[in-house]
PDB file of N, CA and C in Angstrom:
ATOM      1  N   UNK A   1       0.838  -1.188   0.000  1.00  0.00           N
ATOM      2  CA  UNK A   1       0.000   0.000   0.000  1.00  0.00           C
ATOM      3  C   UNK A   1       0.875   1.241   0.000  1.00  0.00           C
ATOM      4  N   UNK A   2       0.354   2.500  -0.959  1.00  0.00           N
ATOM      5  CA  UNK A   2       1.085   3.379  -0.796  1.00  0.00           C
ATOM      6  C   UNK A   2       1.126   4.346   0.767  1.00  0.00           C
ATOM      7  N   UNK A   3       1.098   5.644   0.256  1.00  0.00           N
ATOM      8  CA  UNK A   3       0.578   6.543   1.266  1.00  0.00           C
ATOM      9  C   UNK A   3      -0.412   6.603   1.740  1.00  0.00           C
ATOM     10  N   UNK A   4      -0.862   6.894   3.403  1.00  0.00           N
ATOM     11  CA  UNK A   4      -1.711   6.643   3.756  1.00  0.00           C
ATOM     12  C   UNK A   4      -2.477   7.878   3.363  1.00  0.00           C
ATOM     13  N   UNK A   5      -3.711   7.499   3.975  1.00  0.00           N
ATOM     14  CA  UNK A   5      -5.026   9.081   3.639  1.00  0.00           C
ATOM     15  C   UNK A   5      -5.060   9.967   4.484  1.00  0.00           C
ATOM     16  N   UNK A   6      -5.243  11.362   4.386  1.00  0.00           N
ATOM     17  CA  UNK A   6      -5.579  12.005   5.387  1.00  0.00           C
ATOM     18  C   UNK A   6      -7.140  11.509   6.095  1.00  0.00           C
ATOM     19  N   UNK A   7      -7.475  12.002   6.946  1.00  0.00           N
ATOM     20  CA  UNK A   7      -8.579  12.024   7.801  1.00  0.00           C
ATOM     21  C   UNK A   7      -9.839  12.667   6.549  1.00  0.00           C
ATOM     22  N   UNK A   8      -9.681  13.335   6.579  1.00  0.00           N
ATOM     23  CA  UNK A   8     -10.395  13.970   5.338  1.00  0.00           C
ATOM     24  C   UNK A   8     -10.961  13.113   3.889  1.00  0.00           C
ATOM     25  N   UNK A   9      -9.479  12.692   3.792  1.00  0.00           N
ATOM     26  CA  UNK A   9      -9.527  11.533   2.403  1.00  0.00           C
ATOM     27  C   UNK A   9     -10.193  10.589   2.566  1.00  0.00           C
ATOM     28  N   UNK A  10     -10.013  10.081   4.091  1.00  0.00           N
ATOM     29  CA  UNK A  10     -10.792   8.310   4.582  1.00  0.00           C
ATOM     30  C   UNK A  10     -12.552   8.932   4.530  1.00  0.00           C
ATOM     31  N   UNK A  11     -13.022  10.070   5.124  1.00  0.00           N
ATOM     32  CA  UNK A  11     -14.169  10.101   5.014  1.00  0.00           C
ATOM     33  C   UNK A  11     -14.754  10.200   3.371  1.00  0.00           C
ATOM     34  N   UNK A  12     -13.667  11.043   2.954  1.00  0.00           N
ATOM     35  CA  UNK A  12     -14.408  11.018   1.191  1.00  0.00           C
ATOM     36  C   UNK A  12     -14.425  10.141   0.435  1.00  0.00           C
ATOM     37  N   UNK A  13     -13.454   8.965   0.792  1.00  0.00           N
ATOM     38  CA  UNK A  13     -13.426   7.691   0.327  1.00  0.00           C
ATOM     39  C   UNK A  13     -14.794   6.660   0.927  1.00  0.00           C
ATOM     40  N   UNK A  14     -15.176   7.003   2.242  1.00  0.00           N
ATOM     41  CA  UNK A  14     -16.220   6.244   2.544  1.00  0.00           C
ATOM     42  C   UNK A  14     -17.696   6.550   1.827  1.00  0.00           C
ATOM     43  N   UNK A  15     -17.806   8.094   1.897  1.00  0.00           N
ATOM     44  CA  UNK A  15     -19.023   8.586   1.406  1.00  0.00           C
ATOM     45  C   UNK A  15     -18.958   8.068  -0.442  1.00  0.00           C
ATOM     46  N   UNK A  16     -17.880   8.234  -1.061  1.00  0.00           N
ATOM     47  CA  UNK A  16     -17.877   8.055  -2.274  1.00  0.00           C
ATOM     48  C   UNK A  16     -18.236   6.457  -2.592  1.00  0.00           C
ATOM     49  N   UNK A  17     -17.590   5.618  -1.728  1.00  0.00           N
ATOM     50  CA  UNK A  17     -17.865   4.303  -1.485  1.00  0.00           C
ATOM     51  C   UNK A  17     -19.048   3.939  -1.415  1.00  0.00           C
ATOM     52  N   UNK A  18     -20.326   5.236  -0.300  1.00  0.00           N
ATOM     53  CA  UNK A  18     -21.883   4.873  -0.098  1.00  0.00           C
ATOM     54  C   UNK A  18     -22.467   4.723  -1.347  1.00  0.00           C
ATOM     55  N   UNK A  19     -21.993   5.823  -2.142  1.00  0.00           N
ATOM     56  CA  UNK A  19     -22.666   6.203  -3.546  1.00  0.00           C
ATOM     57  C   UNK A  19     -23.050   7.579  -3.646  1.00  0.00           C
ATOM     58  N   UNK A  20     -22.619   8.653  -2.715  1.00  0.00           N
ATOM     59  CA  UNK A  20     -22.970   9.720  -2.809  1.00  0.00           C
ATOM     60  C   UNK A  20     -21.799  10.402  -4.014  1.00  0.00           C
ATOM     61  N   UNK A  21     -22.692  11.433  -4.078  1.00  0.00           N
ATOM     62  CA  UNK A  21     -21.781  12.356  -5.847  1.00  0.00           C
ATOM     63  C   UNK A  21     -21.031  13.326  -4.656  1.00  0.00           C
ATOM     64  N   UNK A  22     -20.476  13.842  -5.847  1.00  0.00           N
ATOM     65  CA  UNK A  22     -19.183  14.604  -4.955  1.00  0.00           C
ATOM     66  C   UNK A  22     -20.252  15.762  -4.887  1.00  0.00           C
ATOM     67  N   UNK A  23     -20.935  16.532  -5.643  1.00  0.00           N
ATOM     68  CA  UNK A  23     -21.626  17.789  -5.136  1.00  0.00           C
ATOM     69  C   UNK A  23     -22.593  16.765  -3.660  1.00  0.00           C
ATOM     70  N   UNK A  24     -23.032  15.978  -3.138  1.00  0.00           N
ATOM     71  CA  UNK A  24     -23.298  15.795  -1.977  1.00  0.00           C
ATOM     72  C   UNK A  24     -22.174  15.886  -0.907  1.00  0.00           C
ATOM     73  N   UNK A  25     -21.491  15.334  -0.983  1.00  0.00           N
ATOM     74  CA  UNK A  25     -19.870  15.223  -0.295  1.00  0.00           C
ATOM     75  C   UNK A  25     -19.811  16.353  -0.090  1.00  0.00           C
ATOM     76  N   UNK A  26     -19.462  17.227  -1.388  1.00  0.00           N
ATOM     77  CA  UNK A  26     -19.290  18.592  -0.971  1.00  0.00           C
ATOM     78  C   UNK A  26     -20.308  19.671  -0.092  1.00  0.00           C
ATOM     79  N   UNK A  27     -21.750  19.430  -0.146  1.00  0.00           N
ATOM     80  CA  UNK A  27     -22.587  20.085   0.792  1.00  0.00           C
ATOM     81  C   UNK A  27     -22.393  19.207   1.958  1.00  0.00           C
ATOM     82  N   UNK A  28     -22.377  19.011   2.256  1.00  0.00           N
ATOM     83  CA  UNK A  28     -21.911  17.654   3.473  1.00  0.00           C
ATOM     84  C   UNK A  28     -20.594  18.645   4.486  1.00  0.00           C
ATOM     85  N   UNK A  29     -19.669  18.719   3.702  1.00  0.00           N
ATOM     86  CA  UNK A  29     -18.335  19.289   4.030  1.00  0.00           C
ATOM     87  C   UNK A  29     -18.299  20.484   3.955  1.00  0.00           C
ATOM     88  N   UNK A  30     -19.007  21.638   3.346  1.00  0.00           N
ATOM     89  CA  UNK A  30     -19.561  22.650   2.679  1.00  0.00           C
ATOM     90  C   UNK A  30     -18.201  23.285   2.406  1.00  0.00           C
ATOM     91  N   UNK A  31     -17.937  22.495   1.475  1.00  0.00           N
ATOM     92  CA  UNK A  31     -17.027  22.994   0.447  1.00  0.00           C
ATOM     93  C   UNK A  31     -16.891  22.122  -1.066  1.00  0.00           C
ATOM     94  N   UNK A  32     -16.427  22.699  -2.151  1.00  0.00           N
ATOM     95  CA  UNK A  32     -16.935  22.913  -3.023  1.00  0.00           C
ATOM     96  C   UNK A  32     -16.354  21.398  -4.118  1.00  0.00           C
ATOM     97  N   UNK A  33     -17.430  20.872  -4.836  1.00  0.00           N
ATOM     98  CA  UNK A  33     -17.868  19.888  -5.147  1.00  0.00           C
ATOM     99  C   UNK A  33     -15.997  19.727  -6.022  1.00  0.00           C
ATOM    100  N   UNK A  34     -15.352  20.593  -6.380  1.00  0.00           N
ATOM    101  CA  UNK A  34     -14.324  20.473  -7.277  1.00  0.00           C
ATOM    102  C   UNK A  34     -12.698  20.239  -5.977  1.00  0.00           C
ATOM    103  N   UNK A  35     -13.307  20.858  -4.572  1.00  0.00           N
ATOM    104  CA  UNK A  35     -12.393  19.770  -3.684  1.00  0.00           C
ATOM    105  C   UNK A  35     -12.449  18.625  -3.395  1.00  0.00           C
ATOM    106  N   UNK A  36     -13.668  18.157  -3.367  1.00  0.00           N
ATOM    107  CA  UNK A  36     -14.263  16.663  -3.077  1.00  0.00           C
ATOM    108  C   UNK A  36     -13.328  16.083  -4.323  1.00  0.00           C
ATOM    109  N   UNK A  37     -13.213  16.152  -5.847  1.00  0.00           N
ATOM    110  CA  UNK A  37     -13.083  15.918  -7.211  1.00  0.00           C
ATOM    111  C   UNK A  37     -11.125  15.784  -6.653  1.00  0.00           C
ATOM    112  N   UNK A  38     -10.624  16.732  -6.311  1.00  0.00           N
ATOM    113  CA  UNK A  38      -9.044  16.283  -6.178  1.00  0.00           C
ATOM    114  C   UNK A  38      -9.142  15.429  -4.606  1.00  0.00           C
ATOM    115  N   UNK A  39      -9.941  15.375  -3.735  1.00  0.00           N
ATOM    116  CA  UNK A  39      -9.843  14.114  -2.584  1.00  0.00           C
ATOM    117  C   UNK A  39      -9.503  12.807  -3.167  1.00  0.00           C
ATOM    118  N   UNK A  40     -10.429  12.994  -3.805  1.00  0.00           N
ATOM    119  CA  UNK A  40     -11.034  11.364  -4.690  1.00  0.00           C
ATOM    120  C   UNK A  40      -9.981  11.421  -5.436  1.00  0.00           C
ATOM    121  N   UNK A  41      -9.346  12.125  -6.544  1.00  0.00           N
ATOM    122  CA  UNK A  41      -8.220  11.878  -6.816  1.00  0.00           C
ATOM    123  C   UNK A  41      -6.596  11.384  -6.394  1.00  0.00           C
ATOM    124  N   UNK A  42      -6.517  12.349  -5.431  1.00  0.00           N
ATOM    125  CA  UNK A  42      -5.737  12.259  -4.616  1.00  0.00           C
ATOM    126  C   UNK A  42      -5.734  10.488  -4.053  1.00  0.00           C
ATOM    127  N   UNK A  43      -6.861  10.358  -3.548  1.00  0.00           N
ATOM    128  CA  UNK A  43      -6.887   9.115  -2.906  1.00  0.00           C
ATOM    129  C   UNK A  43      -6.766   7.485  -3.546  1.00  0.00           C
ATOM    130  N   UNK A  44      -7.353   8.055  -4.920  1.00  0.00           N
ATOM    131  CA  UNK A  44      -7.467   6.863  -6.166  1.00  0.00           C
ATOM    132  C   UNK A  44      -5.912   7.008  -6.039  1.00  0.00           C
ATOM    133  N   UNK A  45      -4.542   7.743  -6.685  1.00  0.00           N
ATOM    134  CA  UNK A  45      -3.404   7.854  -6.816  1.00  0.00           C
ATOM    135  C   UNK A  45      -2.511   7.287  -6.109  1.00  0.00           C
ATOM    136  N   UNK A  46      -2.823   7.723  -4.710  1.00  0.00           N
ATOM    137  CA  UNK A  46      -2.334   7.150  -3.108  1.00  0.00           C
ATOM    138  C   UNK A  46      -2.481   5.665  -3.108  1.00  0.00           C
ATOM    139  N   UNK A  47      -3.541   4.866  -3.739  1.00  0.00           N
ATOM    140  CA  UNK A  47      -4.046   3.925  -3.294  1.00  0.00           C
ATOM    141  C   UNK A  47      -3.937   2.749  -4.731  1.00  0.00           C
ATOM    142  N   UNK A  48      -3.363   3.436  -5.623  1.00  0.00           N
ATOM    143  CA  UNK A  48      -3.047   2.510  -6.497  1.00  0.00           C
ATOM    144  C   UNK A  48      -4.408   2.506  -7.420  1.00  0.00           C
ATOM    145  N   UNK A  49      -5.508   3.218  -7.008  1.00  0.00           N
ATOM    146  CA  UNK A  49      -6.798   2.514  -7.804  1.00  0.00           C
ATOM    147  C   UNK A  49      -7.321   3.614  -9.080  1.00  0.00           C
ATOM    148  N   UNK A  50      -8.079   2.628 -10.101  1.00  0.00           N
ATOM    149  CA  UNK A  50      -8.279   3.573 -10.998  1.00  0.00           C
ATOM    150  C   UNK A  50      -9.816   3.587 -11.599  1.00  0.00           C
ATOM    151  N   UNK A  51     -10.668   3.066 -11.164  1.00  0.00           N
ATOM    152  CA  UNK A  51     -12.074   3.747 -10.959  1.00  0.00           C
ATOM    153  C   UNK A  51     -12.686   3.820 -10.045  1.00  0.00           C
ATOM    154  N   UNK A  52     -14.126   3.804  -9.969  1.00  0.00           N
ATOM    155  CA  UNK A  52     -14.810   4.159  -8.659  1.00  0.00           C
ATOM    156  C   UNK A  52     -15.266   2.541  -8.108  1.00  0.00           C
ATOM    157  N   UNK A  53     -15.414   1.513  -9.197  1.00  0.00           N
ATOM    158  CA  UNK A  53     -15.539   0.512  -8.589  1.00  0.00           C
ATOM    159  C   UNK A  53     -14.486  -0.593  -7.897  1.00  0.00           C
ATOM    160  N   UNK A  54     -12.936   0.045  -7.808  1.00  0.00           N
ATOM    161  CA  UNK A  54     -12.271  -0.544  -7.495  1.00  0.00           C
ATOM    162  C   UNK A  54     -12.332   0.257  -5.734  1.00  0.00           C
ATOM    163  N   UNK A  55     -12.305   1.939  -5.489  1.00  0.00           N
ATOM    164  CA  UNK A  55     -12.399   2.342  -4.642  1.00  0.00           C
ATOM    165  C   UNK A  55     -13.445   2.110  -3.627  1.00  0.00           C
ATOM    166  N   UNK A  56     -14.747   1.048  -4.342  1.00  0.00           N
ATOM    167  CA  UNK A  56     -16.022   0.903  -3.363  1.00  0.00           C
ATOM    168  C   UNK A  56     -14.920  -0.784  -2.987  1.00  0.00           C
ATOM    169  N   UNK A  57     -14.532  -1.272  -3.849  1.00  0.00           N
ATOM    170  CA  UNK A  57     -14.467  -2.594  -3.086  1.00  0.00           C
ATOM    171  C   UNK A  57     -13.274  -2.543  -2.057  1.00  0.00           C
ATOM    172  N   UNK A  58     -12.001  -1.527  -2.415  1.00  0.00           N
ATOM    173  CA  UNK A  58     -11.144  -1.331  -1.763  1.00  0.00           C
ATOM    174  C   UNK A  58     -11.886  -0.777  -0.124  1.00  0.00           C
ATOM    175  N   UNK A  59     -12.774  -0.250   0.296  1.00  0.00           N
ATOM    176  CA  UNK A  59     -13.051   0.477   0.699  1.00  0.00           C
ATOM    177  C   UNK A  59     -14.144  -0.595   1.930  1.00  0.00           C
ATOM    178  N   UNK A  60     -14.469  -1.749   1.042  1.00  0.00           N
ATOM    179  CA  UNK A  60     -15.645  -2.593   1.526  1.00  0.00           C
ATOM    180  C   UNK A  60     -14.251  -3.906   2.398  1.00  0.00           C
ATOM    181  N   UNK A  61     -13.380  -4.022   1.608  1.00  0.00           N
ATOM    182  CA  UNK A  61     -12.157  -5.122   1.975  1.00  0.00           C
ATOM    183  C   UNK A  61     -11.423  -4.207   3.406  1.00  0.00           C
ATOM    184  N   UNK A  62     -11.487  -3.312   3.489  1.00  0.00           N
ATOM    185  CA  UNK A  62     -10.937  -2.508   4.390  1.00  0.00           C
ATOM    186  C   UNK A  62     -11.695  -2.487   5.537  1.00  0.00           C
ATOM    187  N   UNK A  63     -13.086  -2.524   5.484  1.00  0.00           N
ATOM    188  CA  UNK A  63     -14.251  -2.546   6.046  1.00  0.00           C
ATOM    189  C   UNK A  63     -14.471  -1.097   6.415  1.00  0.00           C
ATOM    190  N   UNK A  64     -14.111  -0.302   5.714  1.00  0.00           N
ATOM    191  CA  UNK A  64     -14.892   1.122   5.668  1.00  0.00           C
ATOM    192  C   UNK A  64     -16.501   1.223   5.731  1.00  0.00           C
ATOM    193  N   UNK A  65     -17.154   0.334   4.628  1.00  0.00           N
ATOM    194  CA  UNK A  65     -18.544   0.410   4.381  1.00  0.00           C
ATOM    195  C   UNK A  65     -18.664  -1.200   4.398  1.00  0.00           C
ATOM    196  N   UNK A  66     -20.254  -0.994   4.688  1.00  0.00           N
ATOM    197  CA  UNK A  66     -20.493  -2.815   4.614  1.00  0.00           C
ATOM    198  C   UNK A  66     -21.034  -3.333   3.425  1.00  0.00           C
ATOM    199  N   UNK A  67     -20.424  -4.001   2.791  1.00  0.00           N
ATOM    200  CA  UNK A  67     -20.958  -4.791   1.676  1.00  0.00           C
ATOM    201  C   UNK A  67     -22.398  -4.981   1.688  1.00  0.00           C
ATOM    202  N   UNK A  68     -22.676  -5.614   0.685  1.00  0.00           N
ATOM    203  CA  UNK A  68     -24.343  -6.285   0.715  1.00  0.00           C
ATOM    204  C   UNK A  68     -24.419  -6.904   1.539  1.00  0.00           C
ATOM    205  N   UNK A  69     -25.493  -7.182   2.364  1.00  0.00           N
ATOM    206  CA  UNK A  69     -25.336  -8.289   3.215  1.00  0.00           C
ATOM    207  C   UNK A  69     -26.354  -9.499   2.626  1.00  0.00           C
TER     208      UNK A  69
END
């Protein structure tokens, strides 16, 4: 594993993981949907991953979010 996440990153990685869009994330955080956009970047980079469905399962193996049950 590369670098770890900030505090910041682990929550935007979880919410992005729920299925929320980054303009939710971003009212959430109330800041603006194009910081949420370099989190998620940032964090895909850090983490080796390169879409959103590798970041939900990375994220579910980690046990960030709970899978289907």
């Amino acid at each position: 594993e590369g670098e770890t996440l900030t505090v910041r990153e682990q929550e935007v990685l979880q919410l992005v993981a729920a299925g929320l869009s980054s303009k939710e994330i971003a009212q959430r955080f109330r800041t603006s949907p194009r910081t949420v956009e370099t989190h998620r970047r940032n964090i895909m980079q850090k983490l080796d991953l390169h879409n959103v469905s590798e970041l939900v399962r990375y994220a579910i193996r980690h046990k960030l979010i709970r899978g289907e049950e």
